[in-house]
Protein backbone atom coordinates (compact mmCIF):
# COMPACT_ATOMS: atom_id res chain seq x y z
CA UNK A 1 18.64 -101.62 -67.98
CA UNK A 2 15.24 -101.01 -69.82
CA UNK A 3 15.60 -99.43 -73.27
CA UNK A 4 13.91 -95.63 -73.33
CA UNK A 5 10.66 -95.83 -74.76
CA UNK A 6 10.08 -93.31 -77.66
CA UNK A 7 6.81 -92.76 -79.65
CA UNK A 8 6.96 -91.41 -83.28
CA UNK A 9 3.51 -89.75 -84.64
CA UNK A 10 4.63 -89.03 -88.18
CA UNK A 11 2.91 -90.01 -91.09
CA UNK A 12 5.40 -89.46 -93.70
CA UNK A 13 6.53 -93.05 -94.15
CA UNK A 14 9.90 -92.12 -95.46
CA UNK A 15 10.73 -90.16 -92.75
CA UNK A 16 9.42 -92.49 -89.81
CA UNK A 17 11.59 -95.52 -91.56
CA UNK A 18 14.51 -92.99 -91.33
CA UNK A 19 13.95 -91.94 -87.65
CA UNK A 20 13.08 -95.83 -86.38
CA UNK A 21 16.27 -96.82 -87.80
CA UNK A 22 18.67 -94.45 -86.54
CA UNK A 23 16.64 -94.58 -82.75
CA UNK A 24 17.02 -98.39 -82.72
CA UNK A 25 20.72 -97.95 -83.35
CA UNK A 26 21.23 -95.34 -80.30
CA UNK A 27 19.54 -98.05 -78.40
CA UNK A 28 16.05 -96.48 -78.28
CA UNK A 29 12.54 -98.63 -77.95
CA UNK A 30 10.32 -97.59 -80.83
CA UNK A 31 6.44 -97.80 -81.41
CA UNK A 32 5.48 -95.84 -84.16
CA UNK A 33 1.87 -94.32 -85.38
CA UNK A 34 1.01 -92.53 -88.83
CA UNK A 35 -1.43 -90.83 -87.12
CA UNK A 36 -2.23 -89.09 -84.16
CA UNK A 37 -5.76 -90.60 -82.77
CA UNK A 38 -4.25 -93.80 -82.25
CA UNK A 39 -1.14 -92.76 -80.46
CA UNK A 40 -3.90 -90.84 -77.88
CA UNK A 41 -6.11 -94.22 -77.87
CA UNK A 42 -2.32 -96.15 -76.69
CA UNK A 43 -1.70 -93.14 -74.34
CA UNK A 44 -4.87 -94.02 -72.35
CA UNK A 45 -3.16 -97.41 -70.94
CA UNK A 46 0.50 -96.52 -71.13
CA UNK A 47 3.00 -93.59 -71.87
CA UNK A 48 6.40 -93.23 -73.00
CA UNK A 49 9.25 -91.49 -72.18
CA UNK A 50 9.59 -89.29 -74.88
CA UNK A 51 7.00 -88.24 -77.64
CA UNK A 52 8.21 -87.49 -80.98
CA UNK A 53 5.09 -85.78 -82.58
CA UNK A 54 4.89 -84.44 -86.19
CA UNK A 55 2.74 -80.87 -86.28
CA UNK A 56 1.48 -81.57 -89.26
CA UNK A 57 -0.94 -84.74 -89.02
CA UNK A 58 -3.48 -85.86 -91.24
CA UNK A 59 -6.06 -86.55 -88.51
CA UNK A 60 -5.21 -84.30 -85.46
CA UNK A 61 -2.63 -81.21 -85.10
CA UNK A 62 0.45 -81.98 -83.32
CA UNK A 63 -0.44 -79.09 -81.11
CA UNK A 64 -3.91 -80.90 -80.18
CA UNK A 65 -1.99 -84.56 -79.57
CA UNK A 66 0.26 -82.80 -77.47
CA UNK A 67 -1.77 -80.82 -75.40
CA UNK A 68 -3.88 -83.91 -74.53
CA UNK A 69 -1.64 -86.38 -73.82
CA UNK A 70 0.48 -83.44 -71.45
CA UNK A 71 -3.03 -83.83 -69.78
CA UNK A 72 -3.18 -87.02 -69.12
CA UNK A 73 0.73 -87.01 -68.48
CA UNK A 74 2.05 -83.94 -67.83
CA UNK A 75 5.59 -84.87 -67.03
CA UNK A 76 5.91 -86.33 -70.32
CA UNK A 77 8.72 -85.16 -72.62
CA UNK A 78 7.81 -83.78 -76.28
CA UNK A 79 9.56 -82.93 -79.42
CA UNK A 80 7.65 -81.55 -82.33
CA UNK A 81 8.99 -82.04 -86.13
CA UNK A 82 7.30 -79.93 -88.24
CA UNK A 83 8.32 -78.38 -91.53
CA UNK A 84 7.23 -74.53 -90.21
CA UNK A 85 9.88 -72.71 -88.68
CA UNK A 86 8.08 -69.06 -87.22
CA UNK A 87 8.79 -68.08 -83.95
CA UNK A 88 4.96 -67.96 -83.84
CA UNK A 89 5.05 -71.96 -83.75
CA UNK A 90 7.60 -72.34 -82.14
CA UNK A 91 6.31 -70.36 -78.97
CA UNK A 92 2.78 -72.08 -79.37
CA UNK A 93 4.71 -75.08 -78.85
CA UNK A 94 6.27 -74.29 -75.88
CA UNK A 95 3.45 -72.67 -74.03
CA UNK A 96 1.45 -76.16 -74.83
CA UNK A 97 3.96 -77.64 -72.93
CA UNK A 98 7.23 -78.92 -75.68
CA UNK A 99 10.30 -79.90 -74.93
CA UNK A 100 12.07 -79.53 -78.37
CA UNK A 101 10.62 -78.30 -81.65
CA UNK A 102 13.07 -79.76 -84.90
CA UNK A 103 11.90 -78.13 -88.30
CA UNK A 104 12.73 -80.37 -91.40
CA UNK A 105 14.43 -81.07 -93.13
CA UNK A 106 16.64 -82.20 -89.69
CA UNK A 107 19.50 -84.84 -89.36
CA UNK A 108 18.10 -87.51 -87.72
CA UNK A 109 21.32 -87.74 -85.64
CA UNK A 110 20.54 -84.79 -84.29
CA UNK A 111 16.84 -86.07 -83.30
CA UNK A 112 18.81 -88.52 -81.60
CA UNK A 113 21.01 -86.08 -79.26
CA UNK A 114 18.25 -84.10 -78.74
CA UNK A 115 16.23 -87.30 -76.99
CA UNK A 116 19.17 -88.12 -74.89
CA UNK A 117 19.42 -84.26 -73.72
CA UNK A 118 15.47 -84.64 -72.82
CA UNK A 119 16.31 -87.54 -70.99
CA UNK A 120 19.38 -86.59 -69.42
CA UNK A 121 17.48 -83.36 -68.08
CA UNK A 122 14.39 -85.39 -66.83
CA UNK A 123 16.89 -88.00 -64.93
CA UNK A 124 18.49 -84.97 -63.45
CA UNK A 125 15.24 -83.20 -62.11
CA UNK A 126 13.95 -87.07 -60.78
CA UNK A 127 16.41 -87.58 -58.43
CA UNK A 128 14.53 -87.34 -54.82
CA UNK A 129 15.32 -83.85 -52.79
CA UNK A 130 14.36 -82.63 -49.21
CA UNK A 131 11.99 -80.62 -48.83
CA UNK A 132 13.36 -76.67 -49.40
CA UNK A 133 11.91 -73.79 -47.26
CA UNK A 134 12.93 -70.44 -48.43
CA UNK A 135 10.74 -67.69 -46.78
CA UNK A 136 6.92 -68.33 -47.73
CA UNK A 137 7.83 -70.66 -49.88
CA UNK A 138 7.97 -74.75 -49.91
CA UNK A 139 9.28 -76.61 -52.36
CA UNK A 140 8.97 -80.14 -52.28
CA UNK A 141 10.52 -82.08 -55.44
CA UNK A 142 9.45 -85.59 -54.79
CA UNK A 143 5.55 -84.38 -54.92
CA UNK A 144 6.86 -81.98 -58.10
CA UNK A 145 4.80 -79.18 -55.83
CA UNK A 146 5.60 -75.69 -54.56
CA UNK A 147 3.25 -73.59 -51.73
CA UNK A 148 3.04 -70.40 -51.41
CA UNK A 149 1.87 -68.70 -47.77
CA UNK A 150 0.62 -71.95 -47.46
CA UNK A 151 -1.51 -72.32 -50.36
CA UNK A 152 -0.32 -74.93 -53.03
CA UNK A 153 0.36 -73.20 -56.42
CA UNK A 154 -1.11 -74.93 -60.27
CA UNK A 155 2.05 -74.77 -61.95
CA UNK A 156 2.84 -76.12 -65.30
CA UNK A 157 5.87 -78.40 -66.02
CA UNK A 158 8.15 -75.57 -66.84
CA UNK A 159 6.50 -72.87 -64.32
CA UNK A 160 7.37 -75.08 -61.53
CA UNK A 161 10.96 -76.20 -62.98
CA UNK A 162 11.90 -72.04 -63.59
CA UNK A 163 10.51 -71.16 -59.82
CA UNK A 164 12.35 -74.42 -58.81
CA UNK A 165 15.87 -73.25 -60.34
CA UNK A 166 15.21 -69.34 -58.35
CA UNK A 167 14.20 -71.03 -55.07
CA UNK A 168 17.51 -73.15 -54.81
CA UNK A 169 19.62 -69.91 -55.34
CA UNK A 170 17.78 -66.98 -53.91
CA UNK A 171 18.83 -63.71 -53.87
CA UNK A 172 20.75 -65.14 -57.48
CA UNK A 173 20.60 -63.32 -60.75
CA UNK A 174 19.71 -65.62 -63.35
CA UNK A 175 20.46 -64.37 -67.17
CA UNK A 176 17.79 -65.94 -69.36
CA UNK A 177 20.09 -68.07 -70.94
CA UNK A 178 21.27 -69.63 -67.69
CA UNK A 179 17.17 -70.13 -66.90
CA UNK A 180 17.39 -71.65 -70.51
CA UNK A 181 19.61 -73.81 -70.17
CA UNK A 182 18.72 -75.40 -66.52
CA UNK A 183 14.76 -75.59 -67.79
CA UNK A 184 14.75 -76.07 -71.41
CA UNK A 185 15.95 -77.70 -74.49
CA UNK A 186 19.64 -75.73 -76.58
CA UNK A 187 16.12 -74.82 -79.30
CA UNK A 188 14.97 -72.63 -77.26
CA UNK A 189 17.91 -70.88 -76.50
CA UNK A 190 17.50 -67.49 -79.21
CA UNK A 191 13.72 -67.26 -77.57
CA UNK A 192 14.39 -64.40 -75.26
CA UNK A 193 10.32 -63.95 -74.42
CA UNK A 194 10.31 -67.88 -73.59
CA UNK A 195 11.59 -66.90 -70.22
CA UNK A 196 9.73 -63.65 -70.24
CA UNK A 197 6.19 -65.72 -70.91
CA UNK A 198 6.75 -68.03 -68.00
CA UNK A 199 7.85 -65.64 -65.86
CA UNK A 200 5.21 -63.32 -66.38
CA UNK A 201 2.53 -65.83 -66.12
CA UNK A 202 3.87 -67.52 -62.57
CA UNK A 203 3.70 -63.53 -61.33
CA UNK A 204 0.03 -63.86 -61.93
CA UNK A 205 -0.32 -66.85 -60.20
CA UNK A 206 1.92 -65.58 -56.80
CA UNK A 207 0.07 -62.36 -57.20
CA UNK A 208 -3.43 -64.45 -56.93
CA UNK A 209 -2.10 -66.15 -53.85
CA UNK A 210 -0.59 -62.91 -52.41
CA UNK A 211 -1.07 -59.01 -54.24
CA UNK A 212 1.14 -57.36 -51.77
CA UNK A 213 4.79 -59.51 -52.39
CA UNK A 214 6.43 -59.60 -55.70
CA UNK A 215 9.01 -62.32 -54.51
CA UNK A 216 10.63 -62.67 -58.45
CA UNK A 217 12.86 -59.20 -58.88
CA UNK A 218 13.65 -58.22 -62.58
CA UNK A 219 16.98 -56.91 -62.95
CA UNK A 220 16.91 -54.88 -66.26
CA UNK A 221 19.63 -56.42 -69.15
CA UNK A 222 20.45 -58.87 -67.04
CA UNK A 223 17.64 -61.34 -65.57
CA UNK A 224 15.50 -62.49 -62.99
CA UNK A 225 16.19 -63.44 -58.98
CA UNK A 226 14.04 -64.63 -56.14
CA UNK A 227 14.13 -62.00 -52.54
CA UNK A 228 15.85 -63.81 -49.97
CA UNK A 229 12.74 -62.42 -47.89
C-alpha cells in the first residue's frame, strides 16, 4: 500500500525537523519546503494528499498558498499551523477552504491524528455512490456534483459535502455539531457560525437557481433539514 503523501510548508527549521520525524514514524511520506513559492511551483506537476501549511511564511501567507493550490486542486486536504489563535483566523481559514487549523505551540502527535482523521474522512466521502434523486435535486458523488431544477450548482468542497449530508437524510434535523462532525475536522467543532456561513452562502446559490423554493428549513436551537418536497 502507498505511503500518504504529506507536504510541510514551514520555515521554522526546528519545528519542520520535529514534524518530519514524528510523520515518518506514523508511516507518512514527507517532502518538505521552507517556503511557500516553491511548494506552489511542485503543486503545478503533482499534489499531495494532505498539505500541512504554516500561516505565517516568509515569502507568501499561508492563506494565499492555500487558496491557490485549492484552485488548482480543490479536493485537496489542508491544515494550517500558525501561532494566532482568533476566531477571526480561524474562520478565514475555513472559508478559503481548510481542513484543520493547529495553533502552536501543538503536540506533534496530535498533528499526526489530525492527518489520519483528514484522511479517514476523505476515504470515506471517495467511495463510489449511485446517483441520489431527492425532489429537484441530483446528487451524483462520483462526479462530486449536485443539480438543481436541472441546472448544475458551483459548490465549494464543503458546500457540496454539507448539502450532500441533508440530501441523504431529508426531512432530517441536523444539530450543527452533527453537520460538524460528518463535514469537518473535531477544530471546528466550538465554531457555531461555521455551519451558519456555509449554509447561508449555498441559500444564495439555490436561491440564484430558483427564488421561489427555500429547500434548507432552519429549525430554531436546534439545526438545519432539507424538505422532503
Amino acid at each position: 500500500m502507498q505511503q500518504p503523501r504529506i507536504w510541510l510548508v514551514e520555515d521554522e527549521q526546528s519545528i519542520a525537523d520535529t514534524l518530519v520525524y514524528m510523520l515518518q514514524q506514523e508511516g507518512f511520506q514527507v517532502t518538505v519546503f521552507d517556503r511557500g513559492l516553491p511548494a506552489l511551483e511542485a503543486a503545478a506537476y503533482q499534489a499531495p494528499d494532505v498539505a500541512i501549511l504554516d500561516v505565517g511564511l516568509p515569502d507568501i501567507s499561508g492563506f494565499e498558498l492555500c487558496r491557490r493550490m485549492l484552485t488548482r486542486y480543490p479536493a485537496l486536504p489542508v491544515l494550517f499551523l500558525t501561532a494566532r489563535s482568533d476566531e477571526v483566523d480561524k474562520l478565514l481559514g475555513l472559508e478559503i477552504g481548510a481542513d484543520d487549523y493547529i495553533a502552536k505551540p501543538f503536540s506533534p502527535r496530535e498533528v499526526c491524528a489530525r492527518v489520519r482523521t483528514v484522511l479517514r474522512r476523505l476515504q470515506k466521502f471517495a467511495a463510489p455512490s449511485p446517483v441520489v434523486r431527492v425532489g429537484e435535486f441530483v446528487l451524483d458523488e462520483q462526479a462530486a456534483s449536485i443539480s438543481w431544477f436541472g441546472q448544475p450548482l458551483n459548490l465549494t468542497r464543503y458546500e457540496f459535502l454539507l448539502l450532500k449530508t441533508l440530501l441523504h437524510a431529508p426531512g432530517r434535523v441536523f444539530s450543527r455539531q452533527q453537520l460538524m462532525e460528518r463535514v469537518w475536522s473535531d477544530a471546528w467543532e466550538s465554531l457555531d457560525r461555521t455551519v451558519d456561513t456555509h449554509i447561508k452562502t449555498l441559500r444564495a446559490k439555490l436561491r440564484a437557481v430558483n427564488p421561489e423554493v427555500t429547500p434548507i428549513n432552519t429549525h430554531r436551537g436546534m439545526g438545519y433539514s432539507l424538505g422532503r418536497g
